[in-house]
C-alpha atoms as a PDB file:
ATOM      1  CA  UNK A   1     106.986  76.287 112.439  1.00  0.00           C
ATOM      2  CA  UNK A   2     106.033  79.761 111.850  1.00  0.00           C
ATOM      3  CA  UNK A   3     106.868  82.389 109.250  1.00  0.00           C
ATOM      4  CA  UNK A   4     106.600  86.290 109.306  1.00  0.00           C
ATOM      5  CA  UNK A   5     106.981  89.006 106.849  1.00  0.00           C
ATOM      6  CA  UNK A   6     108.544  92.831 107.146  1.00  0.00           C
ATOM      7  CA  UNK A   7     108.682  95.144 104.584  1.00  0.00           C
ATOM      8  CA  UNK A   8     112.224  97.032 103.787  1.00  0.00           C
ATOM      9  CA  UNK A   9     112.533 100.924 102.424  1.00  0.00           C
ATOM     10  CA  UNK A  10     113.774 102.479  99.775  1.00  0.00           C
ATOM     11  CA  UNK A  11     115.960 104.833 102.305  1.00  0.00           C
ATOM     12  CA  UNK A  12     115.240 107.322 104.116  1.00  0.00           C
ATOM     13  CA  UNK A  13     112.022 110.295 103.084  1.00  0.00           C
ATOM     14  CA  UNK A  14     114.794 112.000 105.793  1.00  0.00           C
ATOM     15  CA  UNK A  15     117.177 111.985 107.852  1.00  0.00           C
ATOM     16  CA  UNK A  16     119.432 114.502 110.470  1.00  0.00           C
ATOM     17  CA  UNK A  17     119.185 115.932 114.128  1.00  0.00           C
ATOM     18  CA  UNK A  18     115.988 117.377 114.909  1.00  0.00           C
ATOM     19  CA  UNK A  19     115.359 118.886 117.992  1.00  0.00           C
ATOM     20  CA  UNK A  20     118.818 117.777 119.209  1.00  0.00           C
ATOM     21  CA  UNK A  21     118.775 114.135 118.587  1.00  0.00           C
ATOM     22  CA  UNK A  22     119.366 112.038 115.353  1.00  0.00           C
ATOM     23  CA  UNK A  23     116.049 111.080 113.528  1.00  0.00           C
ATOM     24  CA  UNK A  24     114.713 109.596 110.424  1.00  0.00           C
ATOM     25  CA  UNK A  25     111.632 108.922 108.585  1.00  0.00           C
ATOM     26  CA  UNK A  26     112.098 105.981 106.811  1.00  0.00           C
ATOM     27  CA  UNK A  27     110.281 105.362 103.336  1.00  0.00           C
ATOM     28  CA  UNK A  28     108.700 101.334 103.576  1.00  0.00           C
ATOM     29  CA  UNK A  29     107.941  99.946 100.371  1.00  0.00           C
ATOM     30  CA  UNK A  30     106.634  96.718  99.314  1.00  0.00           C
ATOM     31  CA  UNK A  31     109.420  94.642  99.318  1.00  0.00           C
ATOM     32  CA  UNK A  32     109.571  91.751 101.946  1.00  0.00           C
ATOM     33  CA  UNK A  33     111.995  89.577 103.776  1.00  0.00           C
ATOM     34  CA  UNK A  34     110.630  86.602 105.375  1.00  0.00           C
ATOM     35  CA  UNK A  35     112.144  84.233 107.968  1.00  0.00           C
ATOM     36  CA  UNK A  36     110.841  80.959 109.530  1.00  0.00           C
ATOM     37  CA  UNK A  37     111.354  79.810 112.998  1.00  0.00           C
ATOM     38  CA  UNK A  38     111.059  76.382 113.897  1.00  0.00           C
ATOM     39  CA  UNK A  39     111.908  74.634 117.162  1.00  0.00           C
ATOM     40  CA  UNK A  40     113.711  71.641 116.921  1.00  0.00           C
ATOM     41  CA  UNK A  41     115.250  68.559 118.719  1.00  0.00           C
ATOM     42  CA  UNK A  42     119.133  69.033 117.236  1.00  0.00           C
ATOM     43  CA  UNK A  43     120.859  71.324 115.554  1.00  0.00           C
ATOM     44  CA  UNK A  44     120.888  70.953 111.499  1.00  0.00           C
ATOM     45  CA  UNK A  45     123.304  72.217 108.878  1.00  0.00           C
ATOM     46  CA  UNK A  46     120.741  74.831 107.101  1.00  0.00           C
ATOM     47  CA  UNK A  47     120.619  76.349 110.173  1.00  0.00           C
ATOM     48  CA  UNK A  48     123.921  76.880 110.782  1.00  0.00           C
ATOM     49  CA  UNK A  49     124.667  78.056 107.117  1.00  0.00           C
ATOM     50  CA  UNK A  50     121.868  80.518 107.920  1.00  0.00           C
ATOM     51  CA  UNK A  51     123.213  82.163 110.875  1.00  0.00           C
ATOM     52  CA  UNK A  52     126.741  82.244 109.902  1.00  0.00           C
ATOM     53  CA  UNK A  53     125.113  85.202 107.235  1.00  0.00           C
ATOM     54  CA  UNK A  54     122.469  86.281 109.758  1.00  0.00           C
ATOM     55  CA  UNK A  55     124.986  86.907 112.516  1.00  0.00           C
ATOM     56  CA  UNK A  56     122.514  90.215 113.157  1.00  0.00           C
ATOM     57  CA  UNK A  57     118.802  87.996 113.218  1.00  0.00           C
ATOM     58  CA  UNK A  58     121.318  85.469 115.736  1.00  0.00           C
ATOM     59  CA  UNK A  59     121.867  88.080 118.092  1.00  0.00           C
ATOM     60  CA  UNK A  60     118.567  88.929 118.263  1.00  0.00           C
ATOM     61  CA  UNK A  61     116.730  85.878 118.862  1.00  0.00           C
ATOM     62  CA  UNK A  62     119.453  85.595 121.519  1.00  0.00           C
ATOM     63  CA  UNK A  63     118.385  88.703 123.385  1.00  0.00           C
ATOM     64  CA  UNK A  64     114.498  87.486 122.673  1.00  0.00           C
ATOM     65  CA  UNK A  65     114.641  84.145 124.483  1.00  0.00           C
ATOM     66  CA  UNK A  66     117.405  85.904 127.036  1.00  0.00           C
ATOM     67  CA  UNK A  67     114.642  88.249 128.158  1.00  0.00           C
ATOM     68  CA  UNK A  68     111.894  85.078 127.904  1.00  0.00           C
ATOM     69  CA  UNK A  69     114.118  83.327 130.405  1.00  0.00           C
ATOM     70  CA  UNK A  70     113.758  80.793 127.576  1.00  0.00           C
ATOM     71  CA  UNK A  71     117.941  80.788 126.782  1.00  0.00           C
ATOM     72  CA  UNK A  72     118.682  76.772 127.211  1.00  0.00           C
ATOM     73  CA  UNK A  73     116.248  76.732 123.920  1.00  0.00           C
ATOM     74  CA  UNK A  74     118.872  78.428 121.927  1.00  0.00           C
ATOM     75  CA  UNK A  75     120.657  75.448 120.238  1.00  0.00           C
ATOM     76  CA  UNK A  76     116.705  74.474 119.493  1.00  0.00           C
ATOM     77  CA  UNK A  77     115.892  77.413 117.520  1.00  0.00           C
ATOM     78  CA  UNK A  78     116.543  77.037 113.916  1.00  0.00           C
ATOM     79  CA  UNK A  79     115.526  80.255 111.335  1.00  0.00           C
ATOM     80  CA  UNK A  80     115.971  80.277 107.596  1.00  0.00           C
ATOM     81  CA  UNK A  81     114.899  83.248 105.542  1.00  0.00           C
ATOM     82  CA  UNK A  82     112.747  82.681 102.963  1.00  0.00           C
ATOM     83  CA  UNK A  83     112.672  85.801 100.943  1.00  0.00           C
ATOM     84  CA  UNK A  84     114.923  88.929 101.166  1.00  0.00           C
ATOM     85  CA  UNK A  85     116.487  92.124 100.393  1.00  0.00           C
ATOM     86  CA  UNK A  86     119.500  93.165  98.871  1.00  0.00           C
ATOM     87  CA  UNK A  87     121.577  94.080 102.159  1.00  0.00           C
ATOM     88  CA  UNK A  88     124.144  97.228 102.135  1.00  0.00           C
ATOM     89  CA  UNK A  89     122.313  99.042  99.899  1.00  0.00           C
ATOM     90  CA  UNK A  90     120.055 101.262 102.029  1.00  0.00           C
ATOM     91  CA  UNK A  91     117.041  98.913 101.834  1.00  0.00           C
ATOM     92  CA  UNK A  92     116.732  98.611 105.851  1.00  0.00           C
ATOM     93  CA  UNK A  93     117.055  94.817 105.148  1.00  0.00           C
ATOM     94  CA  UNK A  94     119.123  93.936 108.510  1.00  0.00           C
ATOM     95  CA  UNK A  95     116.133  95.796 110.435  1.00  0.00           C
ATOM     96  CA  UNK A  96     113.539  93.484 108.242  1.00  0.00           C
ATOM     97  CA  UNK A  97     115.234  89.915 108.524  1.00  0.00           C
ATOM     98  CA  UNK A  98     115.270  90.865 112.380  1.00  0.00           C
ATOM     99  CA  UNK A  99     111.715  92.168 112.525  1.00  0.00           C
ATOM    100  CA  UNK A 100     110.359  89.291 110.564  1.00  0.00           C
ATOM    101  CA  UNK A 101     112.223  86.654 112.838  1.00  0.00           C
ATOM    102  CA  UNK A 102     111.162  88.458 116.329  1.00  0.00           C
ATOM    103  CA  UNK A 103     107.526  87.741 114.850  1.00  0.00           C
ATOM    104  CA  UNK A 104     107.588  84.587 113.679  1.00  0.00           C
ATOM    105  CA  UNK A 105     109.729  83.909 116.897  1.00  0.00           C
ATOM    106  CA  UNK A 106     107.192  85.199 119.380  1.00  0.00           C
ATOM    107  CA  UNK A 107     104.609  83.517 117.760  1.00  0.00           C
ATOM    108  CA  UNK A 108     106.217  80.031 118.208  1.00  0.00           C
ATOM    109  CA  UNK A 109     106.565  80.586 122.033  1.00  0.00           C
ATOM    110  CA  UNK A 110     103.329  81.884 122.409  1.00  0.00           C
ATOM    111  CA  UNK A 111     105.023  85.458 123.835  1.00  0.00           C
ATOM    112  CA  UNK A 112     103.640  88.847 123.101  1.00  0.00           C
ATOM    113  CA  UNK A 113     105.729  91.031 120.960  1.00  0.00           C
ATOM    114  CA  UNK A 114     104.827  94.748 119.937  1.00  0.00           C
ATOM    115  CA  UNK A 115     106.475  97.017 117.907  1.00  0.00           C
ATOM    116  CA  UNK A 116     108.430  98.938 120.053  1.00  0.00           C
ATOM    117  CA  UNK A 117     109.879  95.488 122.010  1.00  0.00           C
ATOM    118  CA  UNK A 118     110.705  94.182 117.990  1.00  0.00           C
ATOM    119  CA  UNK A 119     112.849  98.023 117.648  1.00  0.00           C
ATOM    120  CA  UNK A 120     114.383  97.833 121.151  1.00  0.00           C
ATOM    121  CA  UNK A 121     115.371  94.363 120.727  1.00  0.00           C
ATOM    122  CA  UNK A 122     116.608  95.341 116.639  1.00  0.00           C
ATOM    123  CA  UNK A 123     118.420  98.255 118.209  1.00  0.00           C
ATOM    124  CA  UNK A 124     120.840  96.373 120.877  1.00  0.00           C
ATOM    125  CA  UNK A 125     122.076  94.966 117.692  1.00  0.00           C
ATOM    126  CA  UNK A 126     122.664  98.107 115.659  1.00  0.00           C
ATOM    127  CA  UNK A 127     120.960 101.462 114.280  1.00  0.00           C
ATOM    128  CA  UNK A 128     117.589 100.240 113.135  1.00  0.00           C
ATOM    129  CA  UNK A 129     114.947 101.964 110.834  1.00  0.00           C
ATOM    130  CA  UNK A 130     111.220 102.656 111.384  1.00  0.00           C
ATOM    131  CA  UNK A 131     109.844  99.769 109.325  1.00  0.00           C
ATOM    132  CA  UNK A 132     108.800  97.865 112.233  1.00  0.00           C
ATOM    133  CA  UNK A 133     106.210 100.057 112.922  1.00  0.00           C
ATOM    134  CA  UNK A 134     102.606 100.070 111.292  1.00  0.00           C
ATOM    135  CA  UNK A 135     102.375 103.795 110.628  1.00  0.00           C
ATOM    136  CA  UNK A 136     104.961 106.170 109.201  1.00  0.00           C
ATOM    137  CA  UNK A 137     106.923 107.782 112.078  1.00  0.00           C
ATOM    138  CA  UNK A 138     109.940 110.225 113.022  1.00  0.00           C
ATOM    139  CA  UNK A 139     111.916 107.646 114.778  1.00  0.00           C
ATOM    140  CA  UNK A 140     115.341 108.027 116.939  1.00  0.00           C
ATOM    141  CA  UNK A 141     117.012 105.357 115.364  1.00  0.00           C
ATOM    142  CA  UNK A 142     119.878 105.180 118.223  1.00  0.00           C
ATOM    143  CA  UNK A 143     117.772 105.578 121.372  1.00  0.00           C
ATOM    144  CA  UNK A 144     114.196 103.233 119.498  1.00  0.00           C
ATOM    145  CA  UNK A 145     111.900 106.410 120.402  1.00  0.00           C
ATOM    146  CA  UNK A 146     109.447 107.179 118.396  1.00  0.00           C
ATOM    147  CA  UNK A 147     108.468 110.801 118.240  1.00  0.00           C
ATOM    148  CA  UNK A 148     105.525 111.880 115.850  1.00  0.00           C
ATOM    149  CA  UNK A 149     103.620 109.399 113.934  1.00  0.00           C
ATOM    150  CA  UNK A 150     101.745 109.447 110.640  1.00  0.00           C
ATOM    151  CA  UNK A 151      99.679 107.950 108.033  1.00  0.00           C
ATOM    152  CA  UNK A 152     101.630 106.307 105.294  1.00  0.00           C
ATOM    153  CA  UNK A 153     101.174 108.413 102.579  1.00  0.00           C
ATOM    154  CA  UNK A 154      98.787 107.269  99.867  1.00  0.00           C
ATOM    155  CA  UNK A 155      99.334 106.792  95.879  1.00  0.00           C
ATOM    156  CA  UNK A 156     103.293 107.696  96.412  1.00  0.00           C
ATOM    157  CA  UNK A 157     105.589 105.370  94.094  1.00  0.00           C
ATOM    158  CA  UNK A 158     109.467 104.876  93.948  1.00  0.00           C
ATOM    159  CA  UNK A 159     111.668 104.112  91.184  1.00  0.00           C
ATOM    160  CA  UNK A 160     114.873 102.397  92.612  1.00  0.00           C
ATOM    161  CA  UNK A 161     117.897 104.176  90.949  1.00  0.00           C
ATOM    162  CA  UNK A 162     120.611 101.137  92.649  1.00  0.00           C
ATOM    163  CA  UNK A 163     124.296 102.154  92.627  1.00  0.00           C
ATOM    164  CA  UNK A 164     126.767  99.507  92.315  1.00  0.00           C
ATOM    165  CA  UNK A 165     128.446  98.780  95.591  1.00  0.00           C
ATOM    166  CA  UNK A 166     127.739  98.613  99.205  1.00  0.00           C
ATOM    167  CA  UNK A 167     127.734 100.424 102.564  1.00  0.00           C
ATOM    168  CA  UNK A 168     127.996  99.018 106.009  1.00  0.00           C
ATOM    169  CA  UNK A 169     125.731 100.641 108.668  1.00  0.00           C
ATOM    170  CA  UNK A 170     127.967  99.583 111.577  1.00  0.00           C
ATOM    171  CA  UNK A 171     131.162 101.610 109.931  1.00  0.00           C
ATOM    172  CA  UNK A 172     129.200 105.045 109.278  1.00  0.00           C
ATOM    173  CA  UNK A 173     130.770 107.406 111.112  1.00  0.00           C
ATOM    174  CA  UNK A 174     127.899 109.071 113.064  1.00  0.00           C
ATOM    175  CA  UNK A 175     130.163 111.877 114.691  1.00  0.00           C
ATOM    176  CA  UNK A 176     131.017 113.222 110.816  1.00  0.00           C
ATOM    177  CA  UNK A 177     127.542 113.062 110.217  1.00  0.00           C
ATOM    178  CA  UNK A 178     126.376 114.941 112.508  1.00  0.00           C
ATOM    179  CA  UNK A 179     129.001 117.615 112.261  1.00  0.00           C
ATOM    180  CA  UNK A 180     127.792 118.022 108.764  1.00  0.00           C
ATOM    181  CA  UNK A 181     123.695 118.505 109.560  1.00  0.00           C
ATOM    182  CA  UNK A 182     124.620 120.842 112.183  1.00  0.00           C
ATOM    183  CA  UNK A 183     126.091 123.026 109.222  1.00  0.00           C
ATOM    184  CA  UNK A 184     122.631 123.001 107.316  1.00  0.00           C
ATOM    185  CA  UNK A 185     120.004 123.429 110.230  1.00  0.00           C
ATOM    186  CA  UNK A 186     118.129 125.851 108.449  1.00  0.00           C
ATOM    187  CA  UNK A 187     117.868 123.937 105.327  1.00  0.00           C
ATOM    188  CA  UNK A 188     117.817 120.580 107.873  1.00  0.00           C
ATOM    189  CA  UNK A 189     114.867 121.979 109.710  1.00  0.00           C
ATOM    190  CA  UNK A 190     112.380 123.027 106.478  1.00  0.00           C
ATOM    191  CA  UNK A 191     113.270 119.397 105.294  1.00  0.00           C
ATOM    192  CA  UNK A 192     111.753 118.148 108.301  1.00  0.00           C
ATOM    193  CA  UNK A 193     109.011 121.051 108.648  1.00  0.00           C
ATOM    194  CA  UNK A 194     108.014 120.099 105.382  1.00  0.00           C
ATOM    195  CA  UNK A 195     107.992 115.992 105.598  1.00  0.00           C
ATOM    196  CA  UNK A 196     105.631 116.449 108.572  1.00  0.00           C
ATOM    197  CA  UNK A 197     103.378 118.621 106.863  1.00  0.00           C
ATOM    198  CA  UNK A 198     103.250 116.340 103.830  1.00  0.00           C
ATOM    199  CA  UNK A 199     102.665 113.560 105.994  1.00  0.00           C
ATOM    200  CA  UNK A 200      99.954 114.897 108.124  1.00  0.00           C
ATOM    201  CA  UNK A 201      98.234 116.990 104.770  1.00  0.00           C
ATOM    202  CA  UNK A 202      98.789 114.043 102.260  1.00  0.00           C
ATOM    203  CA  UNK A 203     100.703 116.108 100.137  1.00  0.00           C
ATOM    204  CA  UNK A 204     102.991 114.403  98.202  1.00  0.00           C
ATOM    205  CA  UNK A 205     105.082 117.571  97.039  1.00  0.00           C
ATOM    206  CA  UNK A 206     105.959 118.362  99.757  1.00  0.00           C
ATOM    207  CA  UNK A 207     106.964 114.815 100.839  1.00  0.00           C
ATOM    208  CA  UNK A 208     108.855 115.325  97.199  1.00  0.00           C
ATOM    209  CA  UNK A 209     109.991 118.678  98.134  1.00  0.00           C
ATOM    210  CA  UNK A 210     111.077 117.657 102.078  1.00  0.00           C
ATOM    211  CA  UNK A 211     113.455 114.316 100.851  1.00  0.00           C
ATOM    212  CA  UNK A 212     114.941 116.372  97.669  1.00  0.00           C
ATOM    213  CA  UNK A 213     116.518 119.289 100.457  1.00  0.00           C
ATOM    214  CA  UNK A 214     117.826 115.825 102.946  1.00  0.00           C
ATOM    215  CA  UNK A 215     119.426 113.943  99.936  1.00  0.00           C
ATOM    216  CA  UNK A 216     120.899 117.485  98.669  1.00  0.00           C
ATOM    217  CA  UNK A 217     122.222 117.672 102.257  1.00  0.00           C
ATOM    218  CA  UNK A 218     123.587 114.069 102.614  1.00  0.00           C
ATOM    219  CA  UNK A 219     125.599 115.190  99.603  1.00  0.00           C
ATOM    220  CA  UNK A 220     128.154 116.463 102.000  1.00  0.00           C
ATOM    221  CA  UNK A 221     129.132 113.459 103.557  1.00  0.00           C
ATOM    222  CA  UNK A 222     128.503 110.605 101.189  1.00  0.00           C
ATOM    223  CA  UNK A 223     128.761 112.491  97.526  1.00  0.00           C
ATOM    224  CA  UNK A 224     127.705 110.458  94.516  1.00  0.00           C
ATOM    225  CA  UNK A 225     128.082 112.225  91.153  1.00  0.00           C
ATOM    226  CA  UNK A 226     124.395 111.367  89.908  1.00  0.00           C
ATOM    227  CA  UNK A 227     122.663 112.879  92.364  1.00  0.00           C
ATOM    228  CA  UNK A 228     122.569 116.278  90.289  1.00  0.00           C
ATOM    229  CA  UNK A 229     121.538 114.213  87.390  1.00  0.00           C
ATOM    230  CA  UNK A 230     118.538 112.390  89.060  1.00  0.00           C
ATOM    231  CA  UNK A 231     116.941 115.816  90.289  1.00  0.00           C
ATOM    232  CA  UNK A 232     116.958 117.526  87.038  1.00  0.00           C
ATOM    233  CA  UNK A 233     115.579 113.827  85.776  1.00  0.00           C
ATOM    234  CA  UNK A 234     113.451 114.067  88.356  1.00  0.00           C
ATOM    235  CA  UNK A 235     111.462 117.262  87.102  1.00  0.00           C
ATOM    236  CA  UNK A 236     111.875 116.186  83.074  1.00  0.00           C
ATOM    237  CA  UNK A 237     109.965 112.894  83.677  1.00  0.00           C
ATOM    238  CA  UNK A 238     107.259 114.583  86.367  1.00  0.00           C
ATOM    239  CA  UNK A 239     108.397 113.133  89.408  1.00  0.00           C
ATOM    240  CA  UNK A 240     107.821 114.983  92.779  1.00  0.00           C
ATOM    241  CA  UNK A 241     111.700 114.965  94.208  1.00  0.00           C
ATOM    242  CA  UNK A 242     114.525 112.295  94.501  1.00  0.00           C
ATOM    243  CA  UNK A 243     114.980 110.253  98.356  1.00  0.00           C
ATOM    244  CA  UNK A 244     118.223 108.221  99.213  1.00  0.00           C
ATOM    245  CA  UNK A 245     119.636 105.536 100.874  1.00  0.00           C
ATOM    246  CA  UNK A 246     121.563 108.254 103.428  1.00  0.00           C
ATOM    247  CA  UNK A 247     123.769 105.556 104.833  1.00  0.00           C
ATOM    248  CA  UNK A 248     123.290 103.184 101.616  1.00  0.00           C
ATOM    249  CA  UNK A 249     124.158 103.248  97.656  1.00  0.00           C
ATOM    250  CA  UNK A 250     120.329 103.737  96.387  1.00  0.00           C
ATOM    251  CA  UNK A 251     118.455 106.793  95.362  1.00  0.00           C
ATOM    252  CA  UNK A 252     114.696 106.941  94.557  1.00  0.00           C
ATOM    253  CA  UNK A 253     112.695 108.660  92.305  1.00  0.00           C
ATOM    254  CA  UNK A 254     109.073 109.909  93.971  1.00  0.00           C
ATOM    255  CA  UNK A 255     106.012 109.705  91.756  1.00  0.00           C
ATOM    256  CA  UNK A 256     102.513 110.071  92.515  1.00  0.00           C
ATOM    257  CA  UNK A 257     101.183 106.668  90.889  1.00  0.00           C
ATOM    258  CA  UNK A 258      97.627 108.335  90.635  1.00  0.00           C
ATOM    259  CA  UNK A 259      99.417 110.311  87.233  1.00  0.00           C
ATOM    260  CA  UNK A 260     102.044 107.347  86.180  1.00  0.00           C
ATOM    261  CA  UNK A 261     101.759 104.189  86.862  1.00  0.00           C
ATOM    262  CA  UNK A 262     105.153 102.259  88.788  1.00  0.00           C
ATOM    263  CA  UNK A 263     105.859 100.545  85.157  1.00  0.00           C
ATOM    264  CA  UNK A 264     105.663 103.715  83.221  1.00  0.00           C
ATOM    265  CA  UNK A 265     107.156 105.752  85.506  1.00  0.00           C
ATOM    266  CA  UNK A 266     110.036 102.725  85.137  1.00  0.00           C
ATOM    267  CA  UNK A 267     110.281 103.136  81.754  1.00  0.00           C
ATOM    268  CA  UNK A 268     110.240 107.081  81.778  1.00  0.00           C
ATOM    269  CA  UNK A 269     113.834 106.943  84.070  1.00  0.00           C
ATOM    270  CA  UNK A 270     115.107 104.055  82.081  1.00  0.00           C
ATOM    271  CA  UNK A 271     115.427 105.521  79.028  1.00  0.00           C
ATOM    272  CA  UNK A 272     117.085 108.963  81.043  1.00  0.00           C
ATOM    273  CA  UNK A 273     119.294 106.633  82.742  1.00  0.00           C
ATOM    274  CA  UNK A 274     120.787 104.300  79.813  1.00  0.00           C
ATOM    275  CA  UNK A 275     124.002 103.991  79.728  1.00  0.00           C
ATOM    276  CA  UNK A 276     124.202 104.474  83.491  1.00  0.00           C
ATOM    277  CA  UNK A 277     125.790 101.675  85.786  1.00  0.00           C
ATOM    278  CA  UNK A 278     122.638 101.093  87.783  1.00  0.00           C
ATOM    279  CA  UNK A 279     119.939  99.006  88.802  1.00  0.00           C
ATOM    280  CA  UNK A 280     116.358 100.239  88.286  1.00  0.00           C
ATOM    281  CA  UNK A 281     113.058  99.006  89.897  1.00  0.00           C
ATOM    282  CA  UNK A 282     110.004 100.229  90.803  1.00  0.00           C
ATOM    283  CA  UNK A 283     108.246  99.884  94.447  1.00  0.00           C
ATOM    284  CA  UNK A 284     104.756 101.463  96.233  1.00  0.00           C
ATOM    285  CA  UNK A 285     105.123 103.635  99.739  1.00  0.00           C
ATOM    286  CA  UNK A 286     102.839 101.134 101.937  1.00  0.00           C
ATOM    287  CA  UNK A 287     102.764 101.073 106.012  1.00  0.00           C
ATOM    288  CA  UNK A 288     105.095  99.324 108.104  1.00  0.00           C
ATOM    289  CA  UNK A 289     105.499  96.318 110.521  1.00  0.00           C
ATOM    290  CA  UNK A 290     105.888  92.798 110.755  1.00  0.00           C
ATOM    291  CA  UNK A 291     103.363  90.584 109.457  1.00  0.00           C
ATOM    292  CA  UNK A 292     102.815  86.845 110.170  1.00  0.00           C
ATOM    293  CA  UNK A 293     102.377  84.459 107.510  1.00  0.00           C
ATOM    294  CA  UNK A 294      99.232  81.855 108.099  1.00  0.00           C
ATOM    295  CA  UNK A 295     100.341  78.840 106.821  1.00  0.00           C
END
């Protein structure tokens, strides 16, 4: 038996076509899913119940042992996870079950698995996001190239701001979404002219700055009415900019946790915020990647 752990995001820092193809910097937080692998001599009914609701962690273990030219072990494979994240909100939760599974998987048959085999494996299942990677990066989430890479960004916090509802990845339509970035590539390109900068200076306005301009642009294709709210929120409570879920129902309010600390800065949006039909939390910007879990 083996376990691993992957850490989800709260969205996207941001998110459009840069340089002609569809990118994203996603924003990893600590908050975990964890899965266990365990290779067995017949199948059992957890499993079963598992990956009737994992249909996405299935597939890829499928195209793992596939590649392995370890398939007949299929029906021998049995994954539960252990701990997770709220799925169609934006959280990259599909992208951490999978990432946590390929881990613990690889570990269990002795294979090698690095990052970019866990995000070309997680993307022949569907769009994945950049959390399987150790360090911050501008990642083609279609293609699984990664293009720049930075340091995660130190002393940034998030408060959650989580909608009610939820928002399949696989229905997004991409074409729409792109037809609406290439109306803002000016404003499209200083969001991502500024995220780099922020990343590679450690400048967390900027980074505040950079995800305020994407989530003002995702506006156009996936509206919610508080958005307006949470900016001028934003400023009132001294927060550095508001991120979002762009395919998801979750915003986030950036902080720099060196001035408020994650439960102050929670209680600073809650009381702007009552009344409001949301979910609030509070999370830390850490690095990326799958982690095992020594037992």
């Amino acid at each position: 038996m083996k376990r691993a752990l992957c850490p989800g995001s709260m969205g996207e820092l941001v998110q459009g076509v840069w340089e002609g193809k569809e990118v994203l910097i996603s924003l990893t937080i600590d908050r975990f899913a964890e899965m266990e692998v365990n290779l067995v001599n017949t199948l059992s009914v957890p499993k079963t119940q598992d990956t009737q609701k994992l249909w996405k962690s299935k597939r890829a273990l499928e195209i793992a042992l596939e590649e392995w030219g370890l398939a007949d072990l299929g029906d021998h494979i049995e994954f539960r996870r252990r701990r997770w994240i709220p799925e169609g909100k934006g959280y990259a939760s599909s992208t951490a079950d999978i990432a946590a599974m390929l881990a613990a998987l690889a570990r269990l048959m002795g294979r090698d698995l690095c990052e970019e085999d866990i995000a070309r494996i997680a993307l022949r299942v569907e769009p994945s996001d950049s959390t399987v990677f150790s360090q911050m990066c501008l990642f083609d989430h279609l293609r699984g190239s990664v293009l720049i890479r930075f340091p995660a960004p130190k002393n940034l916090g998030v408060v959650v701001v989580e909608l009610p509802g939820t928002l399949d990845t696989v229905s997004v339509n991409r074409g729409f979404m792109c037809f609406k970035w290439s109306q803002y590539k000016i404003e499209l390109s200083e969001a991502f002219e500024n995220a780099q900068r922020g990343l590679e200076e450690g400048n967390l306005k900027l980074l505040g700055k950079a995800a305020t301009l994407s989530s003002w642009i995702a506006q156009s294709f996936f509206p919610e009415p508080i958005f307006e709210k949470l900016v001028e929120m934003s400023s009132a409570v001294g927060g550095l900019g508001v991120n979002r879920a762009h395919t998801g129902k979750a915003f986030g309010i950036l902080f720099d946790t060196r001035i408020y600390r994650p439960e102050e800065m929670l209680r600073r949006v809650q009381g702007c915020l009552a009344g409001e039909k949301v979910t609030l939390w509070a999370a830390r910007v850490i690095s990326g990647g799958a982690r095992l879990v020594h037992l």
